[in-house]
C-alpha atoms as a PDB file:
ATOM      1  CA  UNK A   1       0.000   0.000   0.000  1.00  0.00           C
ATOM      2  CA  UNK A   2       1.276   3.301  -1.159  1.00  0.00           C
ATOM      3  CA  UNK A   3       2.850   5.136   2.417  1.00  0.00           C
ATOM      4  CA  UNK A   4       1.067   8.219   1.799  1.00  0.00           C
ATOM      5  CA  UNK A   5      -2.540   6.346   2.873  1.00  0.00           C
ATOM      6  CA  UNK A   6      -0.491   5.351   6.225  1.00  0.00           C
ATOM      7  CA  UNK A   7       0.438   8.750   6.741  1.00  0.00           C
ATOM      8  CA  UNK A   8      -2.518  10.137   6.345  1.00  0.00           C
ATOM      9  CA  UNK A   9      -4.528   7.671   8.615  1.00  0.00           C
ATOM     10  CA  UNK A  10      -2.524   8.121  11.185  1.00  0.00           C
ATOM     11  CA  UNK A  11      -2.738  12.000  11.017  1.00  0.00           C
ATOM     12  CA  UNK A  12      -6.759  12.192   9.853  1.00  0.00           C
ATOM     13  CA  UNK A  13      -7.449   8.423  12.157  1.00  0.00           C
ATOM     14  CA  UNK A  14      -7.479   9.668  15.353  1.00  0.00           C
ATOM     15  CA  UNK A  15      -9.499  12.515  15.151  1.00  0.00           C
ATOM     16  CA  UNK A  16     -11.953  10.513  13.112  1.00  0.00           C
ATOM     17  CA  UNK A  17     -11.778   7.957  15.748  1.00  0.00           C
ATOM     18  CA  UNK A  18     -12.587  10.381  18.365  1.00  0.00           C
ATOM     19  CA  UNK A  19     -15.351  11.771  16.714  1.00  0.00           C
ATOM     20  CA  UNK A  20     -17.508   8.203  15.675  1.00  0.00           C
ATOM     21  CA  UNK A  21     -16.803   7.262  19.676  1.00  0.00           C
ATOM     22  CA  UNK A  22     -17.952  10.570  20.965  1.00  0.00           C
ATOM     23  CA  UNK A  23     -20.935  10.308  18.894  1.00  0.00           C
ATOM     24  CA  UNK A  24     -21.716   6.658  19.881  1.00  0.00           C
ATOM     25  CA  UNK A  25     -20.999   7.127  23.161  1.00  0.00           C
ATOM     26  CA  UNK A  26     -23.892   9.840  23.111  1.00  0.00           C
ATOM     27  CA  UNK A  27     -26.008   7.992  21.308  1.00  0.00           C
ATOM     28  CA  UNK A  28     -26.244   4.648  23.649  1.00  0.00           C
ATOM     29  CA  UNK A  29     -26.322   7.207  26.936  1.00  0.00           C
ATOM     30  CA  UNK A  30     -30.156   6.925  26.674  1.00  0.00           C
ATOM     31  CA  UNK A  31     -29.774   3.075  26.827  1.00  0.00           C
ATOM     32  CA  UNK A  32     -27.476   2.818  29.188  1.00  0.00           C
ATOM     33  CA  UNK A  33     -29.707   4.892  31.259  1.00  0.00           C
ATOM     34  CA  UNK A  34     -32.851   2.957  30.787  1.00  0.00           C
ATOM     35  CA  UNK A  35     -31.358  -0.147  31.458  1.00  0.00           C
ATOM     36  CA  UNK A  36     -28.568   0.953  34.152  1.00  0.00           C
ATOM     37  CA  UNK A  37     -25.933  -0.776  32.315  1.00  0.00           C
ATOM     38  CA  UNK A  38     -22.390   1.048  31.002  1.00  0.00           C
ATOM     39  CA  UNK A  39     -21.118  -1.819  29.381  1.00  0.00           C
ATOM     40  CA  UNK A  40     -21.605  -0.294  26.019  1.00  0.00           C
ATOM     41  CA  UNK A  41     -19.930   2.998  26.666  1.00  0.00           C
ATOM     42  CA  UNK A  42     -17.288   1.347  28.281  1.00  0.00           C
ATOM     43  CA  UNK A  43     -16.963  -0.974  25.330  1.00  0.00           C
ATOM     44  CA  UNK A  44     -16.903   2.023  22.525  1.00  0.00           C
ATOM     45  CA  UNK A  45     -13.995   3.750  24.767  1.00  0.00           C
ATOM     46  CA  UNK A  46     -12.012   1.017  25.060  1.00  0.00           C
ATOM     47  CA  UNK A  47     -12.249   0.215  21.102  1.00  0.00           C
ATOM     48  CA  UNK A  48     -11.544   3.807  20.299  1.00  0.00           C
ATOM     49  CA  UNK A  49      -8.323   4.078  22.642  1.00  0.00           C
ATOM     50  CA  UNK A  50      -7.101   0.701  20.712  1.00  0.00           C
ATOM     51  CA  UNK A  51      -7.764   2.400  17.555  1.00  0.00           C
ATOM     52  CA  UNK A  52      -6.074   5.219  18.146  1.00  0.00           C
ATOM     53  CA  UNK A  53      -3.073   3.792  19.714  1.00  0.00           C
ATOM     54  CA  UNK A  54      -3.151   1.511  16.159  1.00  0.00           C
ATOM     55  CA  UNK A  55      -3.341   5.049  14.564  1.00  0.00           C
ATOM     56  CA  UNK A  56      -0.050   6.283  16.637  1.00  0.00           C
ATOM     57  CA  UNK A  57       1.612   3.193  16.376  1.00  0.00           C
ATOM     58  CA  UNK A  58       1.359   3.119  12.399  1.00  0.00           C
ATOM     59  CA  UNK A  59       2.513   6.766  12.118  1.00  0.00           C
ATOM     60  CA  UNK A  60       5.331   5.925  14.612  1.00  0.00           C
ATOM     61  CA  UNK A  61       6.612   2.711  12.449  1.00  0.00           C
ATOM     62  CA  UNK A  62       6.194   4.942   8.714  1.00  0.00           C
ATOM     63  CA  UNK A  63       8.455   7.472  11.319  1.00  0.00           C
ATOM     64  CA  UNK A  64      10.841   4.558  11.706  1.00  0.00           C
ATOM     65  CA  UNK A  65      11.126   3.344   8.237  1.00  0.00           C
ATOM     66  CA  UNK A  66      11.494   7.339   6.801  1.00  0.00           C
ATOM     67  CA  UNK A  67      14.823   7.164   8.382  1.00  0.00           C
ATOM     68  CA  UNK A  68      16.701  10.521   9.385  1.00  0.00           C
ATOM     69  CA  UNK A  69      15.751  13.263   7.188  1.00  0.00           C
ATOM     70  CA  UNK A  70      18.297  15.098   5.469  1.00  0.00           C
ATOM     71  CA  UNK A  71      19.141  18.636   6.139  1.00  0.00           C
ATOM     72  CA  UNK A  72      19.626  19.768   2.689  1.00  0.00           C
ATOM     73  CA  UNK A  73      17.545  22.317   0.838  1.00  0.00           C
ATOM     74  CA  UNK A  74      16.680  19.583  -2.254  1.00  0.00           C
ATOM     75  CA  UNK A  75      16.095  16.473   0.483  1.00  0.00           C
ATOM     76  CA  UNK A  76      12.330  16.236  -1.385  1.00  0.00           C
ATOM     77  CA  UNK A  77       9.686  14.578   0.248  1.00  0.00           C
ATOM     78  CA  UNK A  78      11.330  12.749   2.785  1.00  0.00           C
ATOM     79  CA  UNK A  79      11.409  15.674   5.600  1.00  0.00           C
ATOM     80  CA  UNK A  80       7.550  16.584   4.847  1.00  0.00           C
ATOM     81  CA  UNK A  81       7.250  12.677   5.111  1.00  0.00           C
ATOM     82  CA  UNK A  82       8.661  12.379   8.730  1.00  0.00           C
ATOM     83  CA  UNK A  83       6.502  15.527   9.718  1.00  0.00           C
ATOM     84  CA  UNK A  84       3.411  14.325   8.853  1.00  0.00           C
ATOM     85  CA  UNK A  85       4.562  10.927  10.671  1.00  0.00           C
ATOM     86  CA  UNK A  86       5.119  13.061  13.978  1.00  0.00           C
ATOM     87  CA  UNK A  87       1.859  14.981  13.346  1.00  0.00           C
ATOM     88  CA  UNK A  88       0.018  11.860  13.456  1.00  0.00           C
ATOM     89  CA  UNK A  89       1.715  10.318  16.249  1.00  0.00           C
ATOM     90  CA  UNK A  90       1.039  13.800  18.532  1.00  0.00           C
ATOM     91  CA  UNK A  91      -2.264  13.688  16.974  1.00  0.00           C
ATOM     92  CA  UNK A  92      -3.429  10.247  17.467  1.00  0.00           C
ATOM     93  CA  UNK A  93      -1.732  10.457  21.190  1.00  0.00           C
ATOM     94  CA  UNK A  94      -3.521  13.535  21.732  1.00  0.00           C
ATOM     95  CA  UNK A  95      -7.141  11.736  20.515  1.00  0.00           C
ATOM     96  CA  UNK A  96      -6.724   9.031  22.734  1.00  0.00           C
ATOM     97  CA  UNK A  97      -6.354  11.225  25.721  1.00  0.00           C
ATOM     98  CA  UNK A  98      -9.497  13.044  24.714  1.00  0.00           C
ATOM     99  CA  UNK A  99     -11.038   9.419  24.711  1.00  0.00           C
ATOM    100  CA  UNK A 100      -9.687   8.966  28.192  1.00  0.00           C
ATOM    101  CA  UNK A 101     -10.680  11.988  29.635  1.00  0.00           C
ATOM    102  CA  UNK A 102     -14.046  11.166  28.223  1.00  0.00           C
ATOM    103  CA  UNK A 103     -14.200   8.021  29.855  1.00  0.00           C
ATOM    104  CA  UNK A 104     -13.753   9.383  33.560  1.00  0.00           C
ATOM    105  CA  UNK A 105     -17.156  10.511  34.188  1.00  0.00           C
ATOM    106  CA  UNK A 106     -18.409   7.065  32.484  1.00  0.00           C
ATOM    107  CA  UNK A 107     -16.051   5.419  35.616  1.00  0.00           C
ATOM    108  CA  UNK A 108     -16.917   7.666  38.197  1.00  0.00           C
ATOM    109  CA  UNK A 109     -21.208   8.823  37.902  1.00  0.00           C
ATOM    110  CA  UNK A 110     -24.297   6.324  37.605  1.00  0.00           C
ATOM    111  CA  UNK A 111     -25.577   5.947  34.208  1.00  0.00           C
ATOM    112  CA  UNK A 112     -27.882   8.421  34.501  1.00  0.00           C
ATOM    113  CA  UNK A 113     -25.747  11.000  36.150  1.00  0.00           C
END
């Protein structure tokens, strides 16, 4: 697969990620509520923190194989390249924290708190 489609997961993934599990998470509050059962929300955080840690990790490993970028003014793509690679690993980190922090008051109230 073409390394531009793994560096561009990992920077667009996360936030994506964040987004579908913040939106399902408010979706199945009325259920949990109703029935008194979290197991759902708790399910959708946990599944988005593994995705975006798959997000970070693939951005980390196209990092890796990018190599150290030359400092010359004609080194091409290969400095934008490890960029974008960092970008997604800070940004995928950074979505999975969100995710966390999310999941606190999901830990910590009732479901219908």
């Amino acid at each position: 697969m073409n390394p531009n489609v793994y560096l561009w997961t990992g920077v667009l993934g996360g936030p994506m990620i964040w987004l579908t599990s913040f939106e399902a998470r408010f979706a199945l509050a009325p259920w949990a509520c109703t029935f008194q059962n979290k197991w759902a929300l708790h399910a959708v955080a946990i599944a988005a923190l593994i995705l975006c840690a798959a997000c970070a990790w693939l951005s980390f490993r196209q990092w890796r194989a990018l190599g150290e970028p030359p400092s010359s003014p004609d080194a091409g793509v290969v400095p934008r390249s490890s960029f974008l690679a960092i970008l997604g690993i800070v940004i995928s980190c950074g979505c999975g924290l969100i995710v966390i922090a999310q999941a606190i008051p999901e830990i910590v109230l009732g479901a219908c708190e």
